[in-house]
N, C-alpha and C. Protein backbone atom coordinates (compact mmCIF):
# COMPACT_ATOMS: atom_id res chain seq x y z
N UNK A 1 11.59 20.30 31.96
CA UNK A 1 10.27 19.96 31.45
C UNK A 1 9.78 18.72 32.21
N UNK A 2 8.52 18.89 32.68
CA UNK A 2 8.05 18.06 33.00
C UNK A 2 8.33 16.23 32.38
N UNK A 3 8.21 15.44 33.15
CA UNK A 3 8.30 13.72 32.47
C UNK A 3 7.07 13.57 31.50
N UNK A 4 5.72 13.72 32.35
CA UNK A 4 4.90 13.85 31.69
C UNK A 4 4.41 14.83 30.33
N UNK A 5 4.37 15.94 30.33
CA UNK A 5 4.78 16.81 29.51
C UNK A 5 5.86 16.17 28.11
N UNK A 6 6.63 15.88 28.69
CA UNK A 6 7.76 15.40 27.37
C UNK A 6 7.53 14.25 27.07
N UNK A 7 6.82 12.93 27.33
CA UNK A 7 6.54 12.11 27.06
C UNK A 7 4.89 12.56 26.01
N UNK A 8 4.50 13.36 26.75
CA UNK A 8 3.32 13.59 25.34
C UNK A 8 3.74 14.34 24.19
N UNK A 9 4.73 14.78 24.29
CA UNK A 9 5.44 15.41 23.22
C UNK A 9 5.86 14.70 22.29
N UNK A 10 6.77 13.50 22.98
CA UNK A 10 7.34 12.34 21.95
C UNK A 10 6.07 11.61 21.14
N UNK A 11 5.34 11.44 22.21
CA UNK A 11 4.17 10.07 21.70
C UNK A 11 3.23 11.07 20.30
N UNK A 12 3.29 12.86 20.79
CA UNK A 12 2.59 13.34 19.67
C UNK A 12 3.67 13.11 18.32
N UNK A 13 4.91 13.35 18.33
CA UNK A 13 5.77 13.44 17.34
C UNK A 13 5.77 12.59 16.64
N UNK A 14 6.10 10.92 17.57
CA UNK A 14 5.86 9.50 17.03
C UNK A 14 4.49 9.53 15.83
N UNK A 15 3.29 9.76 16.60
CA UNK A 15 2.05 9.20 16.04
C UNK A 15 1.62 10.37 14.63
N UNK A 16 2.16 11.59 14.20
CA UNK A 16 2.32 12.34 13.36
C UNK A 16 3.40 11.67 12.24
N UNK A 17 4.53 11.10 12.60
CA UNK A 17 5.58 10.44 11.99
C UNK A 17 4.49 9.20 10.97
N UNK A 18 4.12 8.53 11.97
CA UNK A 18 3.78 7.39 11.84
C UNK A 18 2.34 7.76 10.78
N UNK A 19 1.84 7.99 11.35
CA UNK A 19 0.32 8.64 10.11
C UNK A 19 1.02 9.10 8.76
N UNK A 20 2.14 10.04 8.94
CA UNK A 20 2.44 10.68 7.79
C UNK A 20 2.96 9.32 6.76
N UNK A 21 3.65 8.49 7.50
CA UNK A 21 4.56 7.04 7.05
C UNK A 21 3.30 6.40 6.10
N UNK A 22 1.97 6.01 6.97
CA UNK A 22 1.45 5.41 6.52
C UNK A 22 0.67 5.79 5.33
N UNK A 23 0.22 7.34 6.09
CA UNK A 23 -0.58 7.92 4.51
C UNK A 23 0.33 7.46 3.20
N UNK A 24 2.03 8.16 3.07
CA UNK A 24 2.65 8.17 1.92
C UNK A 24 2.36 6.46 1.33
N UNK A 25 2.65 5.86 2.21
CA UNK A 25 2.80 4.37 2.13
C UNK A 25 1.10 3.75 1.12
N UNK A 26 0.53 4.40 1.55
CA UNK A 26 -1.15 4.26 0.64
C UNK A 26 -1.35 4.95 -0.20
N UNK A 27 -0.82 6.06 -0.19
CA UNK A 27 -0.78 7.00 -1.72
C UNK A 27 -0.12 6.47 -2.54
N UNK A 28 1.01 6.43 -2.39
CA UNK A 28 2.01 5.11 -3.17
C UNK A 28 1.43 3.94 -4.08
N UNK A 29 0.66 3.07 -3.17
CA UNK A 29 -0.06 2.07 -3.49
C UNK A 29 -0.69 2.55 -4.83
N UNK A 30 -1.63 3.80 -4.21
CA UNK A 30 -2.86 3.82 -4.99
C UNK A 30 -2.05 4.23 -6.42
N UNK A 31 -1.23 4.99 -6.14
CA UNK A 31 -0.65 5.57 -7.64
C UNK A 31 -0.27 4.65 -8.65
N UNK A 32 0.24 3.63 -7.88
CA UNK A 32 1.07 2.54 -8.33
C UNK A 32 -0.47 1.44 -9.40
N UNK A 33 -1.35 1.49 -8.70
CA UNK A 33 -2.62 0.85 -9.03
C UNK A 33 -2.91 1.66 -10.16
N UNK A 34 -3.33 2.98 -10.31
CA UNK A 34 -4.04 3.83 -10.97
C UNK A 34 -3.11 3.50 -12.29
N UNK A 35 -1.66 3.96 -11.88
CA UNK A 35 -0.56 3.70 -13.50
C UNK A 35 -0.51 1.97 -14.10
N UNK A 36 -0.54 1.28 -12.98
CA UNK A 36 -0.88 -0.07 -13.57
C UNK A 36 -1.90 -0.48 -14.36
N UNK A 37 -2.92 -0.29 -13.44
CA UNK A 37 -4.12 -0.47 -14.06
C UNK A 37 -5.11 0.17 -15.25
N UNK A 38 -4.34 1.17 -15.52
CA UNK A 38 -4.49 2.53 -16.43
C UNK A 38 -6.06 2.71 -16.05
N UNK A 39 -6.70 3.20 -15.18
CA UNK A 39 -7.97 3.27 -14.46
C UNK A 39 -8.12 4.75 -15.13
N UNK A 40 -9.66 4.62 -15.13
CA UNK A 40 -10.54 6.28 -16.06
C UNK A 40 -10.45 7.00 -14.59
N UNK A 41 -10.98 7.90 -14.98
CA UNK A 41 -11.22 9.04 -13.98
C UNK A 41 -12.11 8.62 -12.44
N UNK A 42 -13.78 8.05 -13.42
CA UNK A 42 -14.16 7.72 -12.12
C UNK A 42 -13.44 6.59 -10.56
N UNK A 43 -12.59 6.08 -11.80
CA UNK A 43 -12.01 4.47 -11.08
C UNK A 43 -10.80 5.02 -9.69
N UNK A 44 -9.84 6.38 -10.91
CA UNK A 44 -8.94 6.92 -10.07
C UNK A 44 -9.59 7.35 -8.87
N UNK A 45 -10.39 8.28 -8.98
CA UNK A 45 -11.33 8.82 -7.74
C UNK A 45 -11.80 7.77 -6.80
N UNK A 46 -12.22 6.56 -7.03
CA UNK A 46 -12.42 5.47 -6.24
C UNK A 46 -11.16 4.94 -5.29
N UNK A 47 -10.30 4.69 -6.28
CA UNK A 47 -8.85 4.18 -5.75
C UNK A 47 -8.79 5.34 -4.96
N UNK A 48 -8.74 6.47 -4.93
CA UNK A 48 -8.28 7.62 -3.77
C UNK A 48 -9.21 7.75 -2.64
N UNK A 49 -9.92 7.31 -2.70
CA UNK A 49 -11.52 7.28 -1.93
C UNK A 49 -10.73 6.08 -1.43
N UNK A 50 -10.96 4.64 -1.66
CA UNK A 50 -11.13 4.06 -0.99
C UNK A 50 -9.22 4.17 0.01
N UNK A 51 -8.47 4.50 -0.31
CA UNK A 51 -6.71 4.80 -0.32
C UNK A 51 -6.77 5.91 1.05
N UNK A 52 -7.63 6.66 0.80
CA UNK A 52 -8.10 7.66 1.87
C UNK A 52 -8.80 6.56 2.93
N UNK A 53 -9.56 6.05 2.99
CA UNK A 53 -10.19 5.56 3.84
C UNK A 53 -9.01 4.28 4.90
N UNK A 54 -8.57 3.90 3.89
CA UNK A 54 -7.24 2.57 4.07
C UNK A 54 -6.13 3.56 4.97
N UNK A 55 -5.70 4.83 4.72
CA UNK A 55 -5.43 5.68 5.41
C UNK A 55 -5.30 5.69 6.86
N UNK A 56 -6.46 6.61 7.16
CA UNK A 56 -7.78 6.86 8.14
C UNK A 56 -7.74 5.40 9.41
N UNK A 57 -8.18 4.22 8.54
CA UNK A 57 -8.15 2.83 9.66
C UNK A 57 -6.77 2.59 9.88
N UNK A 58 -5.42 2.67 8.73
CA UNK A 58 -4.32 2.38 9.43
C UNK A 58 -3.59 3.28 10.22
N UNK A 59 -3.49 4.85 10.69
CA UNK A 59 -3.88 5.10 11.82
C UNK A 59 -4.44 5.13 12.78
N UNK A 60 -5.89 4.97 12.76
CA UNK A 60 -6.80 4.67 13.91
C UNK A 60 -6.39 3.12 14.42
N UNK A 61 -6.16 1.85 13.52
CA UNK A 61 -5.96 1.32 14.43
C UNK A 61 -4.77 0.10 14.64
N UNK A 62 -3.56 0.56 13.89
CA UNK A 62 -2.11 0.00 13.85
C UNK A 62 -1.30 1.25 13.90
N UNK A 63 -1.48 2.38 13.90
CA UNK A 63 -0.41 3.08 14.08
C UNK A 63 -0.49 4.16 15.34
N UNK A 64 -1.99 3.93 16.06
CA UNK A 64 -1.93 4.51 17.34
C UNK A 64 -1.83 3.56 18.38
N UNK A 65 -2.21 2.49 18.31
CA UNK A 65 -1.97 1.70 19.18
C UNK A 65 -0.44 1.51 19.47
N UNK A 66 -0.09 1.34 18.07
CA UNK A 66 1.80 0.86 18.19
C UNK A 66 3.09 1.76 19.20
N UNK A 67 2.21 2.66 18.58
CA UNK A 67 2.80 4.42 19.34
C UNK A 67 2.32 3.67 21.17
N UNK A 68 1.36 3.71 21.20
CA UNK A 68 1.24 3.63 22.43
C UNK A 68 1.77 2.40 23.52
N UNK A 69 1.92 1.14 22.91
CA UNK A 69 2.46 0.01 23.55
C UNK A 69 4.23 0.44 23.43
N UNK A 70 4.59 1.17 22.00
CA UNK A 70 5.67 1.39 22.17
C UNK A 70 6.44 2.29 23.37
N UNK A 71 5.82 3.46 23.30
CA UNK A 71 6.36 4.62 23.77
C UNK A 71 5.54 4.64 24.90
N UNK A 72 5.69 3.63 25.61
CA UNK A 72 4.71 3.93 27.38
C UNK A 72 5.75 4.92 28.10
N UNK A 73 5.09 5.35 29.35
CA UNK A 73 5.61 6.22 30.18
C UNK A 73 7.32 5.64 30.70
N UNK A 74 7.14 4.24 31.52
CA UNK A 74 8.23 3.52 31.33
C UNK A 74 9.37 3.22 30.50
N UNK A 75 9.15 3.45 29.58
CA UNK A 75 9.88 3.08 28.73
C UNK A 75 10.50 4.67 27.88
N UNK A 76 9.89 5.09 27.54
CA UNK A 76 10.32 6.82 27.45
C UNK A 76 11.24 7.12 28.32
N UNK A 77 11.10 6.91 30.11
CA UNK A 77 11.99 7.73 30.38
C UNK A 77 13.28 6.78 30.71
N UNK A 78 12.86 5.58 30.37
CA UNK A 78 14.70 4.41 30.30
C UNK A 78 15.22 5.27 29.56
N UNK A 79 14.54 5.73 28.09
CA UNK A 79 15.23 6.05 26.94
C UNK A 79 16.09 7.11 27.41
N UNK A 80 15.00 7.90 28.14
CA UNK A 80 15.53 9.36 28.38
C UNK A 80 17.10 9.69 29.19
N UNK A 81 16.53 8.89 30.11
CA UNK A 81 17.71 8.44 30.74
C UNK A 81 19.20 8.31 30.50
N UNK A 82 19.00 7.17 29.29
CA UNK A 82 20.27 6.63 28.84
C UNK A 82 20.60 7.30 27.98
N UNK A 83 19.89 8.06 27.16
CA UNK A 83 20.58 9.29 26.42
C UNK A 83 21.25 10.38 26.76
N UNK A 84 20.29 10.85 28.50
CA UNK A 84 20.63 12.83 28.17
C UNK A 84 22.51 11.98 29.12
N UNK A 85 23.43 11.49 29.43
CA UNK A 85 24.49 11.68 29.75
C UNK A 85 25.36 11.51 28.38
N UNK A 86 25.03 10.75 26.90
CA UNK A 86 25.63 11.24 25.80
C UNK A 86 25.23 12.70 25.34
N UNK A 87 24.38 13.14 25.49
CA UNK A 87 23.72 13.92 25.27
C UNK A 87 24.96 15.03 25.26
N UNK A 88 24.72 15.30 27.28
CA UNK A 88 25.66 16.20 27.88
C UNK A 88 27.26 16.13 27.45
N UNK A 89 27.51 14.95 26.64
CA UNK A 89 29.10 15.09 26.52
C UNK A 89 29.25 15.55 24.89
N UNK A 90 28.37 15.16 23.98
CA UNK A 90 27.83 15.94 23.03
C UNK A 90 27.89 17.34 23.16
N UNK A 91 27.05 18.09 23.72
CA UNK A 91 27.06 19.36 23.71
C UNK A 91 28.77 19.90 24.79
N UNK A 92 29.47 18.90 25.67
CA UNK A 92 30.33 20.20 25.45
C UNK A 92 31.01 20.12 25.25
N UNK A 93 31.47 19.08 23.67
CA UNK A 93 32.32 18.38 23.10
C UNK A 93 32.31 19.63 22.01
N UNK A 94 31.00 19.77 21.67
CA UNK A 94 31.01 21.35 20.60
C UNK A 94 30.81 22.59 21.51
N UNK A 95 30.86 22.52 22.48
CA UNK A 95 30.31 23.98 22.87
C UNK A 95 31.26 24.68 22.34
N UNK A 96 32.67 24.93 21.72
CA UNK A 96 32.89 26.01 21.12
C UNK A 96 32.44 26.12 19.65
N UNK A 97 31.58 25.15 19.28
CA UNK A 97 31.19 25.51 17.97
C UNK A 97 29.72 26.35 18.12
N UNK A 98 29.06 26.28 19.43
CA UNK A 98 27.78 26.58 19.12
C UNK A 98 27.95 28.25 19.90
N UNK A 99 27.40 29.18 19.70
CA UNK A 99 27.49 30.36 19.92
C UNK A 99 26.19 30.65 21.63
N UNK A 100 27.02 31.33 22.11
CA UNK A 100 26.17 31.46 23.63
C UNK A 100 25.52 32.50 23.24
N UNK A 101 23.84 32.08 23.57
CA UNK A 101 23.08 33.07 23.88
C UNK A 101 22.57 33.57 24.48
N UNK A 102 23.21 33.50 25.93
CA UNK A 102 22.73 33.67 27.08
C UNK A 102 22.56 35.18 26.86
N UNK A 103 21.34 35.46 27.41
CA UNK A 103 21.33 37.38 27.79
C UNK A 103 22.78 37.58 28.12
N UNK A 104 22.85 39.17 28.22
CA UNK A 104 24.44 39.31 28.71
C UNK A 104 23.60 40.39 29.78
């Protein structure tokens, strides 16, 4: 696979991780507010409104940026690097556990 190619792969995986992190991380909040605060209906709907929105900006603009200073091109493939030779002793440390599927 391409460097490039697999580096947009990671940075998509990262920044999906990271959104999902943050959404839970604000739903949380808000729930936590709504049961505290014992808030009516319209108030809950506000808290989710505004929880949604708090959302929305902490992806757009702390959790894509982070992804991106983190996971530069440089730095991806150090990683890559220094992994795939554990990697390779990994796989044929089990290769009799894992079943070949090569066409026959």
């Amino acid at each position: 696979m391409p460097t490039s190619r697999r580096n947009t792969i990671i940075r998509a995986v990262a920044s999906v991780a990271g959104d999902l992190a943050a959404s839970v991380a604000v739903a949380a909040s808000c729930v936590w507010l709504i049961e505290a605060a014992a808030l009516g209906l319209f108030l809950s709907f506000l808290a989710w409104l505004v929880g949604a929105l708090l959302a929305l900006a902490l992806s757009q603009y702390v959790v894509q940026p982070a992804v991106n200073a983190v996971l530069c091109d440089r730095k991806l493939d150090a990683a890559v690097d220094a992994i795939t030779p554990l990697w390779r002793q990994l796989r044929s440390a089990f290769a009799r556990f894992i079943p070949d599927t090569a066409p026959a």
